[in-house]
Protein backbone atom coordinates (compact mmCIF):
# COMPACT_ATOMS: atom_id res chain seq x y z
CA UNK A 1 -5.24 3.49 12.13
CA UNK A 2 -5.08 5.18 15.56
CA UNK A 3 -7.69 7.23 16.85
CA UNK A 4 -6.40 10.43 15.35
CA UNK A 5 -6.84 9.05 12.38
CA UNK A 6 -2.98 7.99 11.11
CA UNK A 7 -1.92 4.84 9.67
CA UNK A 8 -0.23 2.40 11.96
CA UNK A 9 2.52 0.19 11.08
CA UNK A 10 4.75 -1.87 13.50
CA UNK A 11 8.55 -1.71 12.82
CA UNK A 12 10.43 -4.82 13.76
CA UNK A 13 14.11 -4.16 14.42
CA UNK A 14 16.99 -5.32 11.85
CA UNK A 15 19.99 -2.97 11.23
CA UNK A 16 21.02 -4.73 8.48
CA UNK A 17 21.18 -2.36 4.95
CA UNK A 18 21.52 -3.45 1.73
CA UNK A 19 25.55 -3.22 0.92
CA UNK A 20 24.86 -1.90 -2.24
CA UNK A 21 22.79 1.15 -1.05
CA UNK A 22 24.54 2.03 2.17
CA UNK A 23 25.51 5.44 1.05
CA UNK A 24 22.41 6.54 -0.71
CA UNK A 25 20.37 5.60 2.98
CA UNK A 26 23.23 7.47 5.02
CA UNK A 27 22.64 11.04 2.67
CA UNK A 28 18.97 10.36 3.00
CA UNK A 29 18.79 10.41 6.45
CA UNK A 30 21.37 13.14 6.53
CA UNK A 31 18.79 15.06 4.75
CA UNK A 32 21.03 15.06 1.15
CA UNK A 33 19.20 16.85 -1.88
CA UNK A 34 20.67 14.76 -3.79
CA UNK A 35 23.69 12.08 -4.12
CA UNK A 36 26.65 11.78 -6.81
CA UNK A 37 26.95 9.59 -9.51
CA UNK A 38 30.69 9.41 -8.82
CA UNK A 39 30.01 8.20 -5.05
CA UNK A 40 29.17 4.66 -7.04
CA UNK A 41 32.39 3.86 -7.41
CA UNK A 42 32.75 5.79 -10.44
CA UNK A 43 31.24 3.52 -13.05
CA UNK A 44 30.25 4.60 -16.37
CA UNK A 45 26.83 5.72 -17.60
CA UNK A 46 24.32 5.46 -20.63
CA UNK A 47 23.71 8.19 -21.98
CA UNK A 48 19.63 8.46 -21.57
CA UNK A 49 17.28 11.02 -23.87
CA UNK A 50 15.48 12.28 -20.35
CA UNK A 51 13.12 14.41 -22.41
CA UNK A 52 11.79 11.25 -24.32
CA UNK A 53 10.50 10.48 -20.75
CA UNK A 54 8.75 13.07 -20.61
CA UNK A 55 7.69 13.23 -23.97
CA UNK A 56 5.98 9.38 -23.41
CA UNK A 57 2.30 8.84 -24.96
CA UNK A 58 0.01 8.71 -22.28
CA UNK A 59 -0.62 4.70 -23.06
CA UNK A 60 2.99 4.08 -22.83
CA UNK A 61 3.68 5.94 -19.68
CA UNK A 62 0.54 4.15 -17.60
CA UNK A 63 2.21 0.88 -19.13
CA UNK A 64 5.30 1.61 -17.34
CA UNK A 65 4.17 3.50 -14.35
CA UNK A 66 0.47 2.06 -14.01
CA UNK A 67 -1.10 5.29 -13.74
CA UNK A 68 -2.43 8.32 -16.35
CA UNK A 69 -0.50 11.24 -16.98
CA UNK A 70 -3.14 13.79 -15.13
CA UNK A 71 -2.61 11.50 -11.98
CA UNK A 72 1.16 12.19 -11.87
CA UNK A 73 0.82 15.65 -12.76
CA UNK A 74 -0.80 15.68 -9.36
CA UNK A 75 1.34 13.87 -7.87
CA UNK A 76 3.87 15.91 -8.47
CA UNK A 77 2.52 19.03 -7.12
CA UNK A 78 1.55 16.89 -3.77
CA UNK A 79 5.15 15.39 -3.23
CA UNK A 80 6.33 18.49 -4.30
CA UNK A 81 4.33 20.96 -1.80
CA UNK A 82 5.06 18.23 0.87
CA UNK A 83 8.93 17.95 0.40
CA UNK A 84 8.86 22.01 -0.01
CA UNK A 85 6.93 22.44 3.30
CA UNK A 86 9.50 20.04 5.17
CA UNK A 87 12.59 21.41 3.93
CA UNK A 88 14.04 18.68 1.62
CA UNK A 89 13.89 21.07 -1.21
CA UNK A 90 16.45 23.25 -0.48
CA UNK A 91 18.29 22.58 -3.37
CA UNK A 92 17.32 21.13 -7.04
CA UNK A 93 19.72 19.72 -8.32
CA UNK A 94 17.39 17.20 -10.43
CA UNK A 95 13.76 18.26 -11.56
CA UNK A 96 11.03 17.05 -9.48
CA UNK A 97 9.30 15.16 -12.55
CA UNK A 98 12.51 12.98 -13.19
CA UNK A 99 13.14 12.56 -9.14
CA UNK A 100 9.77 11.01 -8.99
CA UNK A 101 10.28 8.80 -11.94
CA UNK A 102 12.93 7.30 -10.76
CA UNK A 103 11.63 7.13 -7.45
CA UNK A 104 8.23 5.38 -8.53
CA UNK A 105 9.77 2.69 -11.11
CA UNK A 106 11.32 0.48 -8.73
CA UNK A 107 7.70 0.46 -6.74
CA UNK A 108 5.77 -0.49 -9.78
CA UNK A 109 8.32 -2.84 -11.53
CA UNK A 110 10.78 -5.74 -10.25
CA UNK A 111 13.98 -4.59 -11.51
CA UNK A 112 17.26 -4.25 -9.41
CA UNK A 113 18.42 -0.83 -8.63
CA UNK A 114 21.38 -1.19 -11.28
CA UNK A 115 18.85 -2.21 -14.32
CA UNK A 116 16.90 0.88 -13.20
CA UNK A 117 19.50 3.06 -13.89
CA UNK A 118 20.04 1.90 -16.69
CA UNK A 119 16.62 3.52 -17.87
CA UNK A 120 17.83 6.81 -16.65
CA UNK A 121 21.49 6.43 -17.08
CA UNK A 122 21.94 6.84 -13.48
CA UNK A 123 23.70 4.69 -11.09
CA UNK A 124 22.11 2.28 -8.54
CA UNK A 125 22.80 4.67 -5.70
CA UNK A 126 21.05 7.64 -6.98
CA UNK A 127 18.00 5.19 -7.76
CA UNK A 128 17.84 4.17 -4.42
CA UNK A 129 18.04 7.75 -3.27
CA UNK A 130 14.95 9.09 -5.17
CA UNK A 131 13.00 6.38 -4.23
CA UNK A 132 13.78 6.19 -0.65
CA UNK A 133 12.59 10.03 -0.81
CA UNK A 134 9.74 8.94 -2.74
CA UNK A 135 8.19 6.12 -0.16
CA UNK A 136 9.23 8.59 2.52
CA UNK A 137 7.01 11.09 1.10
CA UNK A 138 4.17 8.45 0.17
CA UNK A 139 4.50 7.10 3.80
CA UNK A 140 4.16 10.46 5.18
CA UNK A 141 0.79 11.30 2.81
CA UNK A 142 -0.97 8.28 3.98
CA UNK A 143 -3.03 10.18 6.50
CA UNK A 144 -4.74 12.12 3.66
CA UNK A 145 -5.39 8.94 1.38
CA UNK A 146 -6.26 6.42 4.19
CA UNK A 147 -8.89 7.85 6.04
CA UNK A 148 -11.97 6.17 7.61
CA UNK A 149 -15.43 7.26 6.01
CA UNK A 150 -17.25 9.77 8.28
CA UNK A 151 -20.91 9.44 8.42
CA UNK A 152 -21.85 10.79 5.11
CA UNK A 153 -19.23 8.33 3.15
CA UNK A 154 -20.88 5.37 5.06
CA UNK A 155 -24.29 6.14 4.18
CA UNK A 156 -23.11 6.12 0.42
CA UNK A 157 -21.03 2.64 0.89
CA UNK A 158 -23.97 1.44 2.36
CA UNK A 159 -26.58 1.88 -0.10
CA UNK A 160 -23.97 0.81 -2.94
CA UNK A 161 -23.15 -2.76 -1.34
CA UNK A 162 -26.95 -3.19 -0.55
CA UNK A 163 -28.00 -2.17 -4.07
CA UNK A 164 -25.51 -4.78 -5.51
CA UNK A 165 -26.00 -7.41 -3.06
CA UNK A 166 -28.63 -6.98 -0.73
CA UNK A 167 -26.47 -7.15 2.10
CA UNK A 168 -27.67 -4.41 4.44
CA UNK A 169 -25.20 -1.83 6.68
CA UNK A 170 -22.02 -2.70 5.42
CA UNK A 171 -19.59 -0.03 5.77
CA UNK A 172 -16.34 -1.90 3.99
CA UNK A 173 -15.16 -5.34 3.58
CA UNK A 174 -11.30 -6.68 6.22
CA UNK A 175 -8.91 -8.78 5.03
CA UNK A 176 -5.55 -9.81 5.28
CA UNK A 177 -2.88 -10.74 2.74
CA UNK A 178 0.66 -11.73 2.62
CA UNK A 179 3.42 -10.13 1.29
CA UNK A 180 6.55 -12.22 0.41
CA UNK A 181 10.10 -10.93 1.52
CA UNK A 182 13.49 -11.82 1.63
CA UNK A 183 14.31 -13.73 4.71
CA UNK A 184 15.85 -11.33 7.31
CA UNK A 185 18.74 -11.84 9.16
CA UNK A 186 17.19 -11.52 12.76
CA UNK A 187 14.38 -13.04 14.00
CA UNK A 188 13.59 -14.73 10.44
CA UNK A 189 11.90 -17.38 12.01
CA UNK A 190 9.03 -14.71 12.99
CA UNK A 191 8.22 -14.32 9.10
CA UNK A 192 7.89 -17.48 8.31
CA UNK A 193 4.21 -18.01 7.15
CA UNK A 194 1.68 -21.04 6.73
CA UNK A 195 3.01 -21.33 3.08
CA UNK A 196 7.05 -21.76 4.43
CA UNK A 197 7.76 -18.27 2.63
CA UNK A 198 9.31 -15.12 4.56
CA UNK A 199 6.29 -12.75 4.60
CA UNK A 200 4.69 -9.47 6.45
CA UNK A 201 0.98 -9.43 7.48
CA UNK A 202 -1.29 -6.59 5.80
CA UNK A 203 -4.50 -5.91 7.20
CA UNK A 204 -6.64 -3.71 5.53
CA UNK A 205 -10.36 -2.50 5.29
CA UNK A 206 -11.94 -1.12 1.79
CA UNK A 207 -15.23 0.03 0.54
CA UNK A 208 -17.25 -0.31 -2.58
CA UNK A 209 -14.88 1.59 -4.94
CA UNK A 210 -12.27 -0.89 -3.73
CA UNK A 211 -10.48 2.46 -1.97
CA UNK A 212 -8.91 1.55 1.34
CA UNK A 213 -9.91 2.88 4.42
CA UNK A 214 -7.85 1.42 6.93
CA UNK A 215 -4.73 -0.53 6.79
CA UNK A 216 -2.44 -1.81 9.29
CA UNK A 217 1.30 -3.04 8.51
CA UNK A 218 3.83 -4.65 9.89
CA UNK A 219 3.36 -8.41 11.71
CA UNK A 220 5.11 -10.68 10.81
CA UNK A 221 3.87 -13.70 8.59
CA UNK A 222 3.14 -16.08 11.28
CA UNK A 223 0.30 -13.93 12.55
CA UNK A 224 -2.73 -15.10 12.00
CA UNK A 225 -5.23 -12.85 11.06
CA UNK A 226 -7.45 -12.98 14.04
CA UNK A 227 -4.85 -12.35 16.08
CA UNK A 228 -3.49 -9.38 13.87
CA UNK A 229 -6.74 -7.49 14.29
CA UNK A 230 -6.72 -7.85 17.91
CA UNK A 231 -3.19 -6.29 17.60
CA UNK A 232 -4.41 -3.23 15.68
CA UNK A 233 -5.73 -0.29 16.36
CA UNK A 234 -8.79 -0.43 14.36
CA UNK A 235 -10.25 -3.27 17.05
CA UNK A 236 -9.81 -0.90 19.85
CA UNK A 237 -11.14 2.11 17.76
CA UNK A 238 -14.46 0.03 16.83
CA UNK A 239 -14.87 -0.43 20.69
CA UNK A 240 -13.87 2.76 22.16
CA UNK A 241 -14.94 5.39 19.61
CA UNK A 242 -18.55 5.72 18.65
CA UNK A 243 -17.90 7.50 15.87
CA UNK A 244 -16.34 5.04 13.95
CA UNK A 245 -19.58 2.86 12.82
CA UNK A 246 -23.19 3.45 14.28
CA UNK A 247 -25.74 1.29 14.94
CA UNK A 248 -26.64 -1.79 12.34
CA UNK A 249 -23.21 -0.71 10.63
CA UNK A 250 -20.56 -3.12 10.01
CA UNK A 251 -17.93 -4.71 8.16
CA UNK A 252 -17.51 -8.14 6.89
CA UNK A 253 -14.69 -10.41 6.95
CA UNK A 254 -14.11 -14.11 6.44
CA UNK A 255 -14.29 -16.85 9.01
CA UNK A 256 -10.29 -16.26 10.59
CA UNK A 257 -12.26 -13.15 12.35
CA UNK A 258 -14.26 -13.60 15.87
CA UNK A 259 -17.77 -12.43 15.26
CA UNK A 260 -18.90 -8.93 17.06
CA UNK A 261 -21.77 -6.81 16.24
CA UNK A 262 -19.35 -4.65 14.53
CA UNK A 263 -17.44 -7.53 12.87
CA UNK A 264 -19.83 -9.93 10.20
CA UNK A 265 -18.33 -13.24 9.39
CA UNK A 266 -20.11 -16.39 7.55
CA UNK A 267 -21.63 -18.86 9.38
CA UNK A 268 -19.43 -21.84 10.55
CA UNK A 269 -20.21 -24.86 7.93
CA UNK A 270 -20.57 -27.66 10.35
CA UNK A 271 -22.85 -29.80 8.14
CA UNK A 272 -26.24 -28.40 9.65
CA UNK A 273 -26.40 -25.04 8.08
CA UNK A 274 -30.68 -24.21 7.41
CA UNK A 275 -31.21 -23.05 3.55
CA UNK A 276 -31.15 -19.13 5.67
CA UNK A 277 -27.92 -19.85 7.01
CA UNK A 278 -26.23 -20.43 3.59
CA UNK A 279 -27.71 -17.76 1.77
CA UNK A 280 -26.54 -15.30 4.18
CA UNK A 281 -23.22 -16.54 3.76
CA UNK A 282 -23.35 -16.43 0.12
CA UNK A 283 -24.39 -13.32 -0.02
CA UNK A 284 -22.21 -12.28 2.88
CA UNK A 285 -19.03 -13.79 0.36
CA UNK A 286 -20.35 -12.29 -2.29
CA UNK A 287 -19.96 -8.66 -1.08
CA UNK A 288 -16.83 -9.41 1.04
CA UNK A 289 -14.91 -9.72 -2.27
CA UNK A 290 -14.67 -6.61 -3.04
CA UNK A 291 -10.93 -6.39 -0.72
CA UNK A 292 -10.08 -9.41 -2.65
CA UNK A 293 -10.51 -7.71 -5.94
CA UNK A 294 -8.47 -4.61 -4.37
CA UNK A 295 -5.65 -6.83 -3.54
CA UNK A 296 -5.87 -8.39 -6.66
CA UNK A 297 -5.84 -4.60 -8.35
CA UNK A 298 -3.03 -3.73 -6.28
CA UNK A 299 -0.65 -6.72 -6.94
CA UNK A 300 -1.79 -6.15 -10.69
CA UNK A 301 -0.12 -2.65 -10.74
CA UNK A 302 2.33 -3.11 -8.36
CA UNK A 303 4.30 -6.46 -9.23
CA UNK A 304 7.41 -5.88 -6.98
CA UNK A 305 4.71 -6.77 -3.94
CA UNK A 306 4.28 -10.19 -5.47
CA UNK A 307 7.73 -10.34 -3.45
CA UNK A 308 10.17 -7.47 -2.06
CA UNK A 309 13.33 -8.47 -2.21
CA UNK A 310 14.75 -6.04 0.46
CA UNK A 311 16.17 -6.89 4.16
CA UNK A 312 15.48 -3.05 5.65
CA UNK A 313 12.26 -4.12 7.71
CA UNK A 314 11.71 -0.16 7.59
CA UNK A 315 12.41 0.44 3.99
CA UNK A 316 9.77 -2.73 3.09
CA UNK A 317 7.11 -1.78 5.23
CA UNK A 318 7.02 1.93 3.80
CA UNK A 319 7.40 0.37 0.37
CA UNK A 320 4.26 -1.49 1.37
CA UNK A 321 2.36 1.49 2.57
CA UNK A 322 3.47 3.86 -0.64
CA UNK A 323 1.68 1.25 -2.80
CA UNK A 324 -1.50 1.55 -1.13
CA UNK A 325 -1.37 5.08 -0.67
CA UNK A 326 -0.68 4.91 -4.83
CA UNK A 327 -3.53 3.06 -5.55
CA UNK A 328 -6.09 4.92 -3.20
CA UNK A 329 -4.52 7.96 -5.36
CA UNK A 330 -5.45 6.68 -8.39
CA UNK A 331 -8.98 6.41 -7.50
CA UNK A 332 -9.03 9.58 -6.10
CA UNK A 333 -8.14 11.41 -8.83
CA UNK A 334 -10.93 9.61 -11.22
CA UNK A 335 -9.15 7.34 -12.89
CA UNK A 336 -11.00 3.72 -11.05
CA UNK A 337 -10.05 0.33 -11.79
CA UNK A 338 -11.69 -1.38 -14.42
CA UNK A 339 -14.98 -1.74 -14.70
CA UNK A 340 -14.80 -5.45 -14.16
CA UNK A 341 -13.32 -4.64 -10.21
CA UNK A 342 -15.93 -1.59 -9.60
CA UNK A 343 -19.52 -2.33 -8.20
């Protein structure tokens, strides 16, 4: 996050596209409505009962796109209002409703663009285009669904993490986590992670309700995650801007982070710890796992980021960014976890 308050993610160069979606990416960016069935080689489709999407019980459609009816009625009208105000309306050729469902079912589940048509009886192409619009639009949102608590919000994360735990003037808990991807073509090398898998580097920062409040894409895997906060923008926020945390308000992280007075991490275990020293780090542990239940929550719903098969560097790291922006919108609108994540 930079200091006006938008969500930063680092692009790393590869101009490779996925052969199979070539000309749904060129309309996209050529600001298409919409792209032809017929442009995919003219193959045949399955004839699909759209309206029995629509018509789906409410337990069957959060099954399938991990979220309640009410939230994707309001999703709707905020993708809608924001593709209206930028012009990428123009034309309807396909209701907004069945854009987005297309659009949101290869973020939630692992299919291949071909097997999702096949749920719409659509071709791969005009999968790809809705939800290239869709993660554009997501990406684009963040701002409004990523935002840093102002002072009021902390005082309220504050009292609930010190209620729970004890743990006094904790404003949200930083973590990173890996998220496998298909090796790219340049500069693989760069991805390559502790675990010998291709991955990106997410760093992100949530509160109580498990909501994010900052988040920071793009490193590669081989980035530790010391190092990756020292890349973002959140270290130089929490040092330059005063309104970020007051005094005696922090967040916690694990040991990989340097200590600050704005940064809590447990105590090093060298053997010699007093009975003090390992109760604060308990309880320190304790409270930091609230961003591991997030990422935990957020892997639950959306299983493509358990790995992304894509090569686009761009195209994954909005992907990546939509799925946090659809979980923080989910909690938003009052539907929370389970009670088992929630403090």
């Amino acid at each position: 996050m930079d200091g006006n308050g938008n969500i930063v993610y680092d692009v790393y160069d590869d101009d490779d596209e996925d052969d199979e979606v070539v000309a749904a990416v060129i309309a996209d960016e050529c600001n298409a409505t919409e792209v032809d069935d017929f442009k995919d080689g003219g193959c045949e489709h399955v004839q699909v009962d759209i309206q029995g999407w629509r018509a789906l019980s409410n337990g069957t459609f959060k099954e399938n796109f991990r979220m309640d009816r009410t939230v994707f009625q309001r999703l709707i009208v905020v993708v809608g209002n924001y593709l209206q105000a930028n012009g990428i309306l123009q034309r309807r050729r396909t209701p907004l409703d069945l854009s987005l469902l297309m659009g949101l079912w290869p973020i939630f589940n692992p299919d291949t663009y071909r097997s999702s048509g096949k749920h719409f009886g659509k071709s791969k192409s005009v999968i790809h285009f809705h939800y290239v619009r869709a993660i554009n639009a997501l990406t684009n949102l963040a701002p409004f669904y990523i935002k840093w608590p102002d002072a009021i919000e902390r005082d309220c994360i504050k009292v609930a993490f010190e209620e729970k735990y004890g743990y006094p003037g904790v404003c949200g808990c930083m973590d990173g986590v890996q998220i496998d991807i298909t090796a790219p073509l340049e500069q693989a090398q760069r991805y390559v992670n502790y675990h010998d898998r291709y991955a990106i580097l997410v760093q992100a920062v949530c509160d109580n309700r498990l909501l994010y409040r900052d988040l920071y894409v793009g490193q590669p895997g081989s980035v530790g995650d010391a190092r990756n906060f020292q890349r973002s923008p959140l270290s130089s926020s929490l040092l330059l801007r005063e309104d970020m945390l007051s005094d005696n308000e922090h967040i916690l992280a694990d040991g990989a982070y340097t200590l600050s007075d704005k940064v809590m991490i447990p105590y090093v275990n060298d053997g010699h710890l007093t009975p003090r020293m390992r109760t604060h780090n308990y309880v320190l542990s304790s409270c930091r796992a609230a961003v591991e239940r997030s990422f935990a929550l957020l892997r639950g719903k959306h299983r493509r980021l358990k790995k992304l098969p894509m090569r686009n560097m761009e195209l994954t790291i909005k992907h990546i960014v939509a799925s946090f922006v659809l979980h923080n919108l989910i909690i938003l609108e009052g539907f929370e976890c389970p009670v088992s994540f929630v403090m």
